[in-house]
C-alpha atoms as a PDB file:
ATOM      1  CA  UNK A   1     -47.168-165.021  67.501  1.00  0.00           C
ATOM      2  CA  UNK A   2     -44.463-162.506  67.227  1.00  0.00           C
ATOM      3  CA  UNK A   3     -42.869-162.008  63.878  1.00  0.00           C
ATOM      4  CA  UNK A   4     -39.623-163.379  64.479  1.00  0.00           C
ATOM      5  CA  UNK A   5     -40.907-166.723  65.401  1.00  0.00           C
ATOM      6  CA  UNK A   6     -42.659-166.756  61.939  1.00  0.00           C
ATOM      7  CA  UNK A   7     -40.901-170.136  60.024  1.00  0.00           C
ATOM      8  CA  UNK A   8     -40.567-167.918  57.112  1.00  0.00           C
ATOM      9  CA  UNK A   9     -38.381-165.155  58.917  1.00  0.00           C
ATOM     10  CA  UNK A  10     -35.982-167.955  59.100  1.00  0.00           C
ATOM     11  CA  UNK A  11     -35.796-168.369  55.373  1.00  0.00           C
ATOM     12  CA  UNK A  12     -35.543-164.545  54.740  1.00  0.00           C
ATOM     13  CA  UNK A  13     -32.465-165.031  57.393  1.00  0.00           C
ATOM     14  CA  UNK A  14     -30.318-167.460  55.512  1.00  0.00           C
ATOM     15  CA  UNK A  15     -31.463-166.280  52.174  1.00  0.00           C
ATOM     16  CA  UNK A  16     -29.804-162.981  53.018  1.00  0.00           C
ATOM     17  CA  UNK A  17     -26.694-164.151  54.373  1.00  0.00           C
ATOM     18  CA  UNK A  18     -23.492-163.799  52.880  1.00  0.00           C
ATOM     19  CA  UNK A  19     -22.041-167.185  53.627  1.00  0.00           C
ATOM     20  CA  UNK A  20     -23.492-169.680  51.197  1.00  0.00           C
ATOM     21  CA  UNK A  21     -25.608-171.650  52.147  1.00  0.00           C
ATOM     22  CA  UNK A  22     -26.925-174.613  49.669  1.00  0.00           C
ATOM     23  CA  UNK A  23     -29.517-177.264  50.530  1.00  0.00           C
ATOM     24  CA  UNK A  24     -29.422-181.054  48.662  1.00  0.00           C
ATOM     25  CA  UNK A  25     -31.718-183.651  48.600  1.00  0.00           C
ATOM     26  CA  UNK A  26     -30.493-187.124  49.159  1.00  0.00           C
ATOM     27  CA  UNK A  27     -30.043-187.636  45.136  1.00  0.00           C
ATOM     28  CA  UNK A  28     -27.641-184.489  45.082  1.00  0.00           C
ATOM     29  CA  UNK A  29     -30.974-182.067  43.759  1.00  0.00           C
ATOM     30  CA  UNK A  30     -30.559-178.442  44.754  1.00  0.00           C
ATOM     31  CA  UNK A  31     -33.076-177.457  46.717  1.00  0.00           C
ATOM     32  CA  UNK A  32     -31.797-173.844  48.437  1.00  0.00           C
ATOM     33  CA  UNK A  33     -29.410-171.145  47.104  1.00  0.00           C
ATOM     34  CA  UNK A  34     -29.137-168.092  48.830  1.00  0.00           C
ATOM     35  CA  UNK A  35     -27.306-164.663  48.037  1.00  0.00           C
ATOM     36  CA  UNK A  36     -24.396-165.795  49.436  1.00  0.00           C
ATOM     37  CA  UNK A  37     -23.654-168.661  47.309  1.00  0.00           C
ATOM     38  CA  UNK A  38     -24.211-166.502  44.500  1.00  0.00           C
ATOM     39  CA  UNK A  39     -21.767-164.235  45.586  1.00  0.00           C
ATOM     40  CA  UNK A  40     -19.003-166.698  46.070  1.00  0.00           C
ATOM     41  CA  UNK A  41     -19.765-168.655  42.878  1.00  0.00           C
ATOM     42  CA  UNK A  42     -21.883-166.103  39.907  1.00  0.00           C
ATOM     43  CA  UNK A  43     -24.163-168.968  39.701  1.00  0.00           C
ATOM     44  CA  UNK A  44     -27.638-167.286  40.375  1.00  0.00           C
ATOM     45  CA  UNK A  45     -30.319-168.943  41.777  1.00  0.00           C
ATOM     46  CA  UNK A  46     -32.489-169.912  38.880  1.00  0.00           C
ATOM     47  CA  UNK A  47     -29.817-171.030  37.512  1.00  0.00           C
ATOM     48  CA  UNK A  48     -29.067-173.845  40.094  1.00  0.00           C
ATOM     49  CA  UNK A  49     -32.040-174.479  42.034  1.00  0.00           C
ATOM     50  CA  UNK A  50     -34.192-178.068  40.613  1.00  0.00           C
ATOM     51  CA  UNK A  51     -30.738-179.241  38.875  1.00  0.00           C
ATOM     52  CA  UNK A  52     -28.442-182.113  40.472  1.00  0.00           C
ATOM     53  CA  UNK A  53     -24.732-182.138  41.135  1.00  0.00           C
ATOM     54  CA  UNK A  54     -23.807-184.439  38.673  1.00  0.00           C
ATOM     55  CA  UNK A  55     -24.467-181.614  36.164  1.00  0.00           C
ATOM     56  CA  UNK A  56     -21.298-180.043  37.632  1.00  0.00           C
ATOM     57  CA  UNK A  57     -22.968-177.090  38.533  1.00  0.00           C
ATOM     58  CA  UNK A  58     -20.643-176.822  41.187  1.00  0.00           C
ATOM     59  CA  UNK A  59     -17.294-178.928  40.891  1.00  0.00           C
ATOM     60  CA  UNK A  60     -15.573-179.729  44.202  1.00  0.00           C
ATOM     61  CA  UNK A  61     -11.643-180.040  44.559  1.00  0.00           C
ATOM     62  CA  UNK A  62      -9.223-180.305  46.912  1.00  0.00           C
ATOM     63  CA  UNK A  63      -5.398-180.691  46.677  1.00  0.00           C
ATOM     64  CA  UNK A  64      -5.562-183.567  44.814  1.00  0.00           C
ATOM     65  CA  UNK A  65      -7.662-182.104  42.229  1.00  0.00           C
ATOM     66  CA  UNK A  66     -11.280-182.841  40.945  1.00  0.00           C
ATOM     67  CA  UNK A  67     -13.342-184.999  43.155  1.00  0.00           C
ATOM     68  CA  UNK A  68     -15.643-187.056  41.129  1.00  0.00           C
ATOM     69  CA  UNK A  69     -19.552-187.762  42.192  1.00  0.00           C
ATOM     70  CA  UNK A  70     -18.885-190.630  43.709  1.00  0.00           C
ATOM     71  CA  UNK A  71     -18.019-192.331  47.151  1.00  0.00           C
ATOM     72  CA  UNK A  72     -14.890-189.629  47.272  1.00  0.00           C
ATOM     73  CA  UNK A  73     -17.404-186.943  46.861  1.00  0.00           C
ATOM     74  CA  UNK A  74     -17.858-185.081  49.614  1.00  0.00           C
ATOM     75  CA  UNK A  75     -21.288-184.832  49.104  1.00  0.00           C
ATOM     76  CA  UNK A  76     -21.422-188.481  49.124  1.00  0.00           C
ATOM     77  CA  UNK A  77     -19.525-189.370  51.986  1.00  0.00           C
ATOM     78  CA  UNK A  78     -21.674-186.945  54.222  1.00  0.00           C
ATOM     79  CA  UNK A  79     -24.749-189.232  53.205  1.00  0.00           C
ATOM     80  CA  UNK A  80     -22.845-192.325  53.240  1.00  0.00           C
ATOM     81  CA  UNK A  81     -21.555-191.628  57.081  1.00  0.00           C
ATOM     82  CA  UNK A  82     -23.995-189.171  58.139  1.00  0.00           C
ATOM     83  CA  UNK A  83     -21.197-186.954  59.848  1.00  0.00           C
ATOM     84  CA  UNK A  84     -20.395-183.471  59.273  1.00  0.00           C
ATOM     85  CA  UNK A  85     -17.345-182.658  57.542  1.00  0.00           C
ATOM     86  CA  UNK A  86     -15.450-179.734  57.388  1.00  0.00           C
ATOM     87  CA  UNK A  87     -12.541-179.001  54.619  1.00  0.00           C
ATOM     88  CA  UNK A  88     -11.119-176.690  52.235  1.00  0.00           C
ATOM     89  CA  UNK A  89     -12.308-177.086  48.967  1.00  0.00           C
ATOM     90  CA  UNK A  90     -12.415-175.122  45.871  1.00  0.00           C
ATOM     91  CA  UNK A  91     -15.904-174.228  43.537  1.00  0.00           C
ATOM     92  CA  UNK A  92     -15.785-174.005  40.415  1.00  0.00           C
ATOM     93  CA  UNK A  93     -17.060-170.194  39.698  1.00  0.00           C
ATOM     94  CA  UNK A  94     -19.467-169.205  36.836  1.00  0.00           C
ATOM     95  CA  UNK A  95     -16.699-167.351  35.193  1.00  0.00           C
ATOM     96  CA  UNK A  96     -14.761-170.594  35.153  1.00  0.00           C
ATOM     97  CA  UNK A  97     -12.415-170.172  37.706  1.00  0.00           C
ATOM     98  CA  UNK A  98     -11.831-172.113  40.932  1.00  0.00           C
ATOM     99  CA  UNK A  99     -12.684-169.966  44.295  1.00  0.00           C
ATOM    100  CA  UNK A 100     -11.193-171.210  47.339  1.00  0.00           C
ATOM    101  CA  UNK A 101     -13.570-171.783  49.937  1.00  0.00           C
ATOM    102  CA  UNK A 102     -13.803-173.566  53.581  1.00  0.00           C
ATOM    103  CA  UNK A 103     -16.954-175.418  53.279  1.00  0.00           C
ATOM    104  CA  UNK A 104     -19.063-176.879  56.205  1.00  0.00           C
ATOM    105  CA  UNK A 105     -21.190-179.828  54.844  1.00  0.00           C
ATOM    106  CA  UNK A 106     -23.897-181.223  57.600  1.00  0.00           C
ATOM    107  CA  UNK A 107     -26.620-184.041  56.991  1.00  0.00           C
ATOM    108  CA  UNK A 108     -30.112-183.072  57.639  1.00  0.00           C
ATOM    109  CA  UNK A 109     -32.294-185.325  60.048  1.00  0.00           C
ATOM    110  CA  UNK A 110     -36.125-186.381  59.770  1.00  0.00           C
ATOM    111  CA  UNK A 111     -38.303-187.091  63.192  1.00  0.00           C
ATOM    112  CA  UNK A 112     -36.634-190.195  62.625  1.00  0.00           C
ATOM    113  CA  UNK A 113     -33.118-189.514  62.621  1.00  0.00           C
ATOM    114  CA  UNK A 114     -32.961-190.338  58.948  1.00  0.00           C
ATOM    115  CA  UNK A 115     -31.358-188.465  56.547  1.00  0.00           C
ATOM    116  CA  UNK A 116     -33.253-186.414  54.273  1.00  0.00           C
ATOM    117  CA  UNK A 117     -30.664-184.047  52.738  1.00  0.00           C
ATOM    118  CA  UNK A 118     -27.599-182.061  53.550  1.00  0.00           C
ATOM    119  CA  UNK A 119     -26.420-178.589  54.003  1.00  0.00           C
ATOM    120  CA  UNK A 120     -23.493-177.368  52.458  1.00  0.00           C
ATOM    121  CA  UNK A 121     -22.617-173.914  53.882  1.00  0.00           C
ATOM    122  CA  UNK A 122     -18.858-171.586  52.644  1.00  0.00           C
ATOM    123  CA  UNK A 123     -17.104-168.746  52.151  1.00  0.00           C
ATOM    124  CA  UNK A 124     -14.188-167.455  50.276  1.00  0.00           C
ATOM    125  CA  UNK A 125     -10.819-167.775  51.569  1.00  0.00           C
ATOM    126  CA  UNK A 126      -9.978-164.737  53.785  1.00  0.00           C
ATOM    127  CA  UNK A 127      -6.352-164.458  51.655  1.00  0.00           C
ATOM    128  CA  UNK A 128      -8.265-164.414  48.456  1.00  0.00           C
ATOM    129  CA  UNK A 129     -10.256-160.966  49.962  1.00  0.00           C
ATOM    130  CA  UNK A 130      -7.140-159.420  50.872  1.00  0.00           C
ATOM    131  CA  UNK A 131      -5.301-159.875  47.666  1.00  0.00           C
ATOM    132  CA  UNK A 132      -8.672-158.423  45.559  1.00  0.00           C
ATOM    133  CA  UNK A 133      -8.093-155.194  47.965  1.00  0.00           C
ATOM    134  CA  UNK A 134      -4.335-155.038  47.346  1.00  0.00           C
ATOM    135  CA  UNK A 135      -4.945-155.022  43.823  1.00  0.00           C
ATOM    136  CA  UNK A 136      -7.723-152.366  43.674  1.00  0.00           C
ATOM    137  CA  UNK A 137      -4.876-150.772  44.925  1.00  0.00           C
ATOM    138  CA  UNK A 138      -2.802-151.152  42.087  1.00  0.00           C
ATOM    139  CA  UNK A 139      -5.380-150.213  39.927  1.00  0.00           C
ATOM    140  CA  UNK A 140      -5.768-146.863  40.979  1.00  0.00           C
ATOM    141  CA  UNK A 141      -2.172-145.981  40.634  1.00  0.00           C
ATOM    142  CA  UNK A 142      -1.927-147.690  36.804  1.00  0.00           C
ATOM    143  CA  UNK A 143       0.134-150.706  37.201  1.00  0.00           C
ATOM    144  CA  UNK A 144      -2.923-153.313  36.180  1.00  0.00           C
ATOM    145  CA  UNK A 145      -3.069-155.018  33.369  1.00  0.00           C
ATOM    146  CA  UNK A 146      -7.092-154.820  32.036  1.00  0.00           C
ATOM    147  CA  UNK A 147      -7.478-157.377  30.239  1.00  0.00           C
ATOM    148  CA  UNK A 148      -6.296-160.364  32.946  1.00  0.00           C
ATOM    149  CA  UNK A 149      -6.670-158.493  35.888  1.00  0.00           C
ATOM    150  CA  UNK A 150      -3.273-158.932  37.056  1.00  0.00           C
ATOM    151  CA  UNK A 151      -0.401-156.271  37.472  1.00  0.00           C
ATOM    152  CA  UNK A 152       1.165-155.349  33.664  1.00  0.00           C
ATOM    153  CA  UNK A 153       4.645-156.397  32.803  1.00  0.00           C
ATOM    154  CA  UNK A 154       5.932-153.066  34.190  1.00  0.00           C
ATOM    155  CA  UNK A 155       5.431-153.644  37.197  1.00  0.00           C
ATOM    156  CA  UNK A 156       6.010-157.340  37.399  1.00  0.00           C
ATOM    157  CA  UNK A 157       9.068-156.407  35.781  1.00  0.00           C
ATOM    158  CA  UNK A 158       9.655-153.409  38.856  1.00  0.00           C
ATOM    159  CA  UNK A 159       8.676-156.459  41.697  1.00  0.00           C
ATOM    160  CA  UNK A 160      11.120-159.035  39.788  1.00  0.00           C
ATOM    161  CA  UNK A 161      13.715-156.243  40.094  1.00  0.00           C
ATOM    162  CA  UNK A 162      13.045-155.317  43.889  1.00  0.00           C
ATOM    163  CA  UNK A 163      13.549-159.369  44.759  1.00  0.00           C
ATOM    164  CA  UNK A 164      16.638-160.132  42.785  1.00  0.00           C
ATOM    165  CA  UNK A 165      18.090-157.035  44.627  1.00  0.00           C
ATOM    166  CA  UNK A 166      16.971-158.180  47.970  1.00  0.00           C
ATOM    167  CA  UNK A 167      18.508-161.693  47.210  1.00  0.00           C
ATOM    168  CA  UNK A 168      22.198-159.787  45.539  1.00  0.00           C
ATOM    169  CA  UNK A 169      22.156-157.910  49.157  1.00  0.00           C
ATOM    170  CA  UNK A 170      20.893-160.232  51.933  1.00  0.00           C
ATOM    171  CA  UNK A 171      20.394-163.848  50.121  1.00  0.00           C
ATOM    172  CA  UNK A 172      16.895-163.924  50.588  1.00  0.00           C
ATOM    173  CA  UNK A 173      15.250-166.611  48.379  1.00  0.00           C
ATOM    174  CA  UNK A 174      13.022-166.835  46.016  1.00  0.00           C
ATOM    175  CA  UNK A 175      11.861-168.512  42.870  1.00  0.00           C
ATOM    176  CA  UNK A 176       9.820-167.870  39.363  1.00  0.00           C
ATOM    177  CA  UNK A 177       7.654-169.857  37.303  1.00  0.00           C
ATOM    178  CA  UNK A 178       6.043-168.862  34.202  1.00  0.00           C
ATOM    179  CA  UNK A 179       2.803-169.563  33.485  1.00  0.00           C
ATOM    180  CA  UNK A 180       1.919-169.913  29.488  1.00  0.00           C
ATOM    181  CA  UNK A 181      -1.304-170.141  28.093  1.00  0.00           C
ATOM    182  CA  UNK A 182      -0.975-172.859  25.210  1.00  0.00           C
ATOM    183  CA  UNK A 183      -2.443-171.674  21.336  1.00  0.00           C
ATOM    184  CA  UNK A 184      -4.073-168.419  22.566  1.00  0.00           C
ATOM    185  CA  UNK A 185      -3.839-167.622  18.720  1.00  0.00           C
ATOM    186  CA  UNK A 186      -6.107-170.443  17.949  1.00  0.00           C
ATOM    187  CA  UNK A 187      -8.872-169.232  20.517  1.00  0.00           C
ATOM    188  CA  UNK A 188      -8.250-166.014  19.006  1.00  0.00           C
ATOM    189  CA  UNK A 189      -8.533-167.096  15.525  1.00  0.00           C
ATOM    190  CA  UNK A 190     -11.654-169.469  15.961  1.00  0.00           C
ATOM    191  CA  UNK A 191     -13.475-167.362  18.628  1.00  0.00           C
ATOM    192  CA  UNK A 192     -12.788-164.220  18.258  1.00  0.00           C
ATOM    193  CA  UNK A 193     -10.460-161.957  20.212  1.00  0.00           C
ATOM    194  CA  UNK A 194     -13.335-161.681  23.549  1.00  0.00           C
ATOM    195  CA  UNK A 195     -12.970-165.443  23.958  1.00  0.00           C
ATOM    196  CA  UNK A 196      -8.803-164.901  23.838  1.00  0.00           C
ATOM    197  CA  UNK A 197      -9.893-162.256  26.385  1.00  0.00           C
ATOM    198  CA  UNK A 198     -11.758-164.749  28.417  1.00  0.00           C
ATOM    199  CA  UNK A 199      -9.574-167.326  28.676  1.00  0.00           C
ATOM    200  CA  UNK A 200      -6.695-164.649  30.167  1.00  0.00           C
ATOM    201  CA  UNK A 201      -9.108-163.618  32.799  1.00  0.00           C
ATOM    202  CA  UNK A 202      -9.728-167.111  33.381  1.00  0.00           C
ATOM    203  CA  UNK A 203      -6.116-168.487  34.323  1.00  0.00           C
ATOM    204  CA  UNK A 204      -5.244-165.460  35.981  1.00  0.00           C
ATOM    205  CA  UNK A 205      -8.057-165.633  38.569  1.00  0.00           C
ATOM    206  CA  UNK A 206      -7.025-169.334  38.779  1.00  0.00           C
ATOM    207  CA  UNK A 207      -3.192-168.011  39.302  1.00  0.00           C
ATOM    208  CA  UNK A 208      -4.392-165.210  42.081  1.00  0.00           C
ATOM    209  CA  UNK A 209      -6.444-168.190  43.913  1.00  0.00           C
ATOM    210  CA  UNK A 210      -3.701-170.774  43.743  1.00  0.00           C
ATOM    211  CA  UNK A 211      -0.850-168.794  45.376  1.00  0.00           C
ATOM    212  CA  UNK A 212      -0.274-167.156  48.654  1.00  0.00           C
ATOM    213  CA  UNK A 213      -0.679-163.873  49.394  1.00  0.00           C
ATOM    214  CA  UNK A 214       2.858-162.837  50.312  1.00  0.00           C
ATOM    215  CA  UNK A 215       3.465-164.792  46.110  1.00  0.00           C
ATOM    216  CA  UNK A 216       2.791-162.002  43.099  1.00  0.00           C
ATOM    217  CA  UNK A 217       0.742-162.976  40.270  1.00  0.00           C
ATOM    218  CA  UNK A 218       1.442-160.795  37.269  1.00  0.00           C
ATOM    219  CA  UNK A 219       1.205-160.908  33.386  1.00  0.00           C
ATOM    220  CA  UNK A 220       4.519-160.951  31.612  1.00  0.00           C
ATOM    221  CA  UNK A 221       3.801-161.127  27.411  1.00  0.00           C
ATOM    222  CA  UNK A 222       0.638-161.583  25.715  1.00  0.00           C
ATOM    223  CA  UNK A 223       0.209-165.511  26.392  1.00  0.00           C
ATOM    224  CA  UNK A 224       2.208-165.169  29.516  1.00  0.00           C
ATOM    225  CA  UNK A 225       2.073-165.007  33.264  1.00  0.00           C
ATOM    226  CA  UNK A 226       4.994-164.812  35.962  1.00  0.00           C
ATOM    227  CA  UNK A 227       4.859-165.458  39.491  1.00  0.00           C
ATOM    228  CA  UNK A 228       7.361-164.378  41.837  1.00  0.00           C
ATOM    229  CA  UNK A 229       7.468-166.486  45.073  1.00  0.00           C
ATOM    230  CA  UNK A 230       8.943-164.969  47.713  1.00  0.00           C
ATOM    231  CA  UNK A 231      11.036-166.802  50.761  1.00  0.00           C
ATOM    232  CA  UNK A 232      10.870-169.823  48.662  1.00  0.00           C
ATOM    233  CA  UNK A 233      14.352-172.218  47.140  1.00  0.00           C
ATOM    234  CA  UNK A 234      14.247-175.103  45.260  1.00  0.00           C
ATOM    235  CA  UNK A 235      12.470-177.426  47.216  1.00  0.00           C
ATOM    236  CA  UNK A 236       9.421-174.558  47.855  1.00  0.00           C
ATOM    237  CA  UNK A 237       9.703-173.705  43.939  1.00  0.00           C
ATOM    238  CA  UNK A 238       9.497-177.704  43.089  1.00  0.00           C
ATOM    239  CA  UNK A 239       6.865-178.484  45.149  1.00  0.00           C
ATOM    240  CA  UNK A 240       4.540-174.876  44.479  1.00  0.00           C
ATOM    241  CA  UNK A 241       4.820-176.181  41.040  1.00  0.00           C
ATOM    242  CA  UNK A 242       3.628-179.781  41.549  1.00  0.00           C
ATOM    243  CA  UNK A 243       0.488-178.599  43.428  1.00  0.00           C
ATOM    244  CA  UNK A 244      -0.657-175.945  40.558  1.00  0.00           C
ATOM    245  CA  UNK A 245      -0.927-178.401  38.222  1.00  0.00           C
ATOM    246  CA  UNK A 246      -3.112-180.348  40.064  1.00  0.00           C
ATOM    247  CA  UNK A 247      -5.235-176.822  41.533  1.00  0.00           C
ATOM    248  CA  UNK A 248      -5.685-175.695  37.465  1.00  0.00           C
ATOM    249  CA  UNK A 249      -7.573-178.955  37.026  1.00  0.00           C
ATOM    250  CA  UNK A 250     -10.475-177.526  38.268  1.00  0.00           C
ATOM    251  CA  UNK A 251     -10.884-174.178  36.371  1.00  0.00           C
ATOM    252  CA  UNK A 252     -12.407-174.614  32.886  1.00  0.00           C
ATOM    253  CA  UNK A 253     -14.194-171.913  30.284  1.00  0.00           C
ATOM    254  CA  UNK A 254     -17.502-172.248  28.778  1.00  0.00           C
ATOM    255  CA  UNK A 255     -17.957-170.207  25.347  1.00  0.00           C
ATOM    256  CA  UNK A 256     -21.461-169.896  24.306  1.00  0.00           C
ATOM    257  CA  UNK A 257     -22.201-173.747  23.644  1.00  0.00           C
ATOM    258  CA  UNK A 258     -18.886-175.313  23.610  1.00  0.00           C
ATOM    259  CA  UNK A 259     -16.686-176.029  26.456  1.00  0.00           C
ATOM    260  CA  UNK A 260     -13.217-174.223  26.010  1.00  0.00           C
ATOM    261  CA  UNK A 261      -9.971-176.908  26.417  1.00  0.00           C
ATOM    262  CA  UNK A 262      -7.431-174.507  27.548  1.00  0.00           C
ATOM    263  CA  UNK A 263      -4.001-175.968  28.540  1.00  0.00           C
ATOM    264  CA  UNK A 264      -0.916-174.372  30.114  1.00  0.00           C
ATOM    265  CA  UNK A 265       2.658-175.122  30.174  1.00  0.00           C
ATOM    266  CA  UNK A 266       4.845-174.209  33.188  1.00  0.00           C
ATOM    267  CA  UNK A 267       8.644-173.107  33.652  1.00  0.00           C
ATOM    268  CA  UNK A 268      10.410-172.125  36.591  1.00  0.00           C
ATOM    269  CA  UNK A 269      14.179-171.662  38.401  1.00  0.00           C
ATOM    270  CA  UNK A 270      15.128-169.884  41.821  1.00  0.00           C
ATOM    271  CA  UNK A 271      17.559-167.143  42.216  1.00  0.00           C
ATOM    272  CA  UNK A 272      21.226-168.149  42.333  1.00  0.00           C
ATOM    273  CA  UNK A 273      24.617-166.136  43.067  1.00  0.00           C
ATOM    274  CA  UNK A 274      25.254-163.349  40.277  1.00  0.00           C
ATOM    275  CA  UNK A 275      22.035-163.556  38.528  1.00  0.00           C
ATOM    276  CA  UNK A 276      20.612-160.534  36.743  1.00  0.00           C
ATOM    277  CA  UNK A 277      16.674-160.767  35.382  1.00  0.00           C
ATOM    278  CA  UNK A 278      17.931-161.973  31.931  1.00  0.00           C
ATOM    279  CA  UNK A 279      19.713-164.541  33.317  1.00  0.00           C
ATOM    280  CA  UNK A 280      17.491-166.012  35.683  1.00  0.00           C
ATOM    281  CA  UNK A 281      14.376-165.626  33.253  1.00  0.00           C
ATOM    282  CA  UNK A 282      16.549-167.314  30.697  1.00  0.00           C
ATOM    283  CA  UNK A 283      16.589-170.553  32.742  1.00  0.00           C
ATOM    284  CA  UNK A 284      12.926-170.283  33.232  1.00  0.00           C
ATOM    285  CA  UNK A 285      11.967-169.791  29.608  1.00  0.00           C
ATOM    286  CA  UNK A 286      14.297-172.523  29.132  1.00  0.00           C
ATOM    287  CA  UNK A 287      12.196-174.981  31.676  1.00  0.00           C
ATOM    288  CA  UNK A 288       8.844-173.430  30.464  1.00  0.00           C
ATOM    289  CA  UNK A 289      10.298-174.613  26.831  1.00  0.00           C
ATOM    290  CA  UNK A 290      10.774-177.896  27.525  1.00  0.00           C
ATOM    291  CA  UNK A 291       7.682-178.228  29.352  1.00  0.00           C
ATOM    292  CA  UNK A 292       5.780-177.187  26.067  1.00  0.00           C
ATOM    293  CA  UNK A 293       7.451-179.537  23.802  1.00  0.00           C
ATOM    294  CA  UNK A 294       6.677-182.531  26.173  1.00  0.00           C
ATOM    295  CA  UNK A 295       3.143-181.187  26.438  1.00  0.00           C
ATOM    296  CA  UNK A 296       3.408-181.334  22.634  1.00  0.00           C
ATOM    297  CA  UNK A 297       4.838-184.217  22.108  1.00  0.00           C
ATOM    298  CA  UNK A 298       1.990-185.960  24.676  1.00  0.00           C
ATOM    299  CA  UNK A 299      -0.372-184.645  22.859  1.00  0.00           C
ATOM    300  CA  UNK A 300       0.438-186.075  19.231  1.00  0.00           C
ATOM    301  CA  UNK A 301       0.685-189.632  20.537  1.00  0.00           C
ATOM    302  CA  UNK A 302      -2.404-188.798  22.156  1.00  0.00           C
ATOM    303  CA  UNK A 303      -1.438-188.821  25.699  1.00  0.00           C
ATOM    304  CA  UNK A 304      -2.340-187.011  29.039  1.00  0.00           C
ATOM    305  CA  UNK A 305      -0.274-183.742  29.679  1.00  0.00           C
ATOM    306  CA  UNK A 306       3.197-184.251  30.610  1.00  0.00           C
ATOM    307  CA  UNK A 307       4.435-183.035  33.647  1.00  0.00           C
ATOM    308  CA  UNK A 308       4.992-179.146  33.513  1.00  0.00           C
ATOM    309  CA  UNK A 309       1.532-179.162  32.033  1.00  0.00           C
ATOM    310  CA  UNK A 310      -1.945-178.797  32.949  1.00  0.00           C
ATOM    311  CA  UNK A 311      -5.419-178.560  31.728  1.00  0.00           C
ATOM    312  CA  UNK A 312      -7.384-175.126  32.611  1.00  0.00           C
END
């Protein structure tokens, strides 16, 4: 028998494949995880392998948010209609922030036609790849921030500049939103300054997946990000902001044993005739203000995050 028809070559194959490639047993147990997956994800393979979904080991989302394991589970429906499915999902990545992936999820057949299990098989979004290689970029010629992994206020502050001249000369639109990361002191104070550190790197990946790649991601103050969205007015601005709060639903931060509630508040405004940067970041703090003292507000009575707000 020739050595490529040996079953276990097969194995080796998908093993070493970039892709991910995950295999489930009908309960949800992981059965396969190759290199790939653990590429896309930082989950490693003894880490996953024997454990079920519903340990949200890997949490699926779409545009909506988190999908729960149950008959909305994609996982679930697969079994339940024995039909591939094909989407674009986001995976909730060891680090704690979401990766956006398009994910092929196929049933797997017995003799019998039964279903015995399913494969799931992604890969990163190609506009998440690009943007990592634009900002290795950066990096080289000092305009990163370390900590967050985002261009530094300098240059933010350069790009914010280049746009508002842009819009002065030929009225080309665009809009801001700031992006705060609520009581960074206290993580600070309770975990330590590494878990602060954490929780930065943490929304900003979140921030660098959410957006498009033409949209710049960059950190503004210590507890604070701005994003500069280019070709975009009111409506764009309005609606970019009413999808992130549902995308940041599915990052979270694990700190040794406990499980890290990290909120942010959000602010934005568009460019308008005769702005400079102070005034047009003046109506944004202004929004990003009032969305904190709703979140606040919510919170003492005990209620979900208010709109402007979102769990991370």
């Amino acid at each position: 028998m020739s050595e490529l028809q040996d079953p276990e070559i097969f194995r080796t194959v998908l093993d070493i494949l970039q892709t991910g490639v995950c295999v489930v047993d009908r309960t949800g147990k992981i059965l396969f995880w190759n290199q790939g997956a653990e590429r896309v994800t930082g989950h490693k393979r003894h880490e996953v392998v024997g454990r079920g979904c519903r340990d949200n080991i890997l949490i699926h989302c779409n545009d909506q948010g988190c999908v729960a394991c149950n008959a909305a589970c994609p996982i679930s429906h697969t079994l339940q209609e024995g039909k591939p499915q094909d989407a674009k999902m986001q995976l909730r990545h060891k680090e704690g922030h979401p990766v956006h992936v398009r994910m092929l999820i196929s049933p797997i057949r017995d003799a019998h036609n039964s279903i015995i299990g399913l494969v799931e098989s992604f890969d990163e979004s190609k506009f998440t790849s690009e943007w990592d290689r634009d900002l290795s970029t950066l990096s080289s010629h000092g305009c990163m921030d370390e900590i967050s992994g985002v261009p530094n206020h300098d240059f933010t502050q350069f790009h914010l500049t280049e746009n508002l001249t842009s819009f002065a000369r030929y009225r080309l639109p665009f809009g801001v939103i700031a992006i705060q990361i609520d009581r960074l002191e206290h993580f600070r104070a309770n975990y330590g300054r590494p878990a602060g550190d954490a929780v930065l790197r943490v929304v900003a990946q979140t921030m660098k997946n959410a957006f498009r790649p033409t949209d710049f991601v960059g950190r503004w103050v210590d507890d604070q990000f701005l994003v500069i969205l280019v070709n975009c007015g009111d409506h764009g601005v309005q609606k970019t902001w009413e999808r992130i709060q549902k995308i940041v639903t599915c990052a979270g931060l694990r700190w040794w044993s406990d499980e890290l509630l990290v909120t942010i508040s959000m602010g934005y405004s568009t460019a308008q005739a005769n702005d400079t940067i102070e005034s047009l970041l003046n109506r944004v703090q202004d929004s990003l203000k009032q969305a904190s003292e709703k979140r606040a507000a919510a919170a003492a009575v005990g209620s979900q995050p208010s709109p402007g707000s979102a769990q991370v």
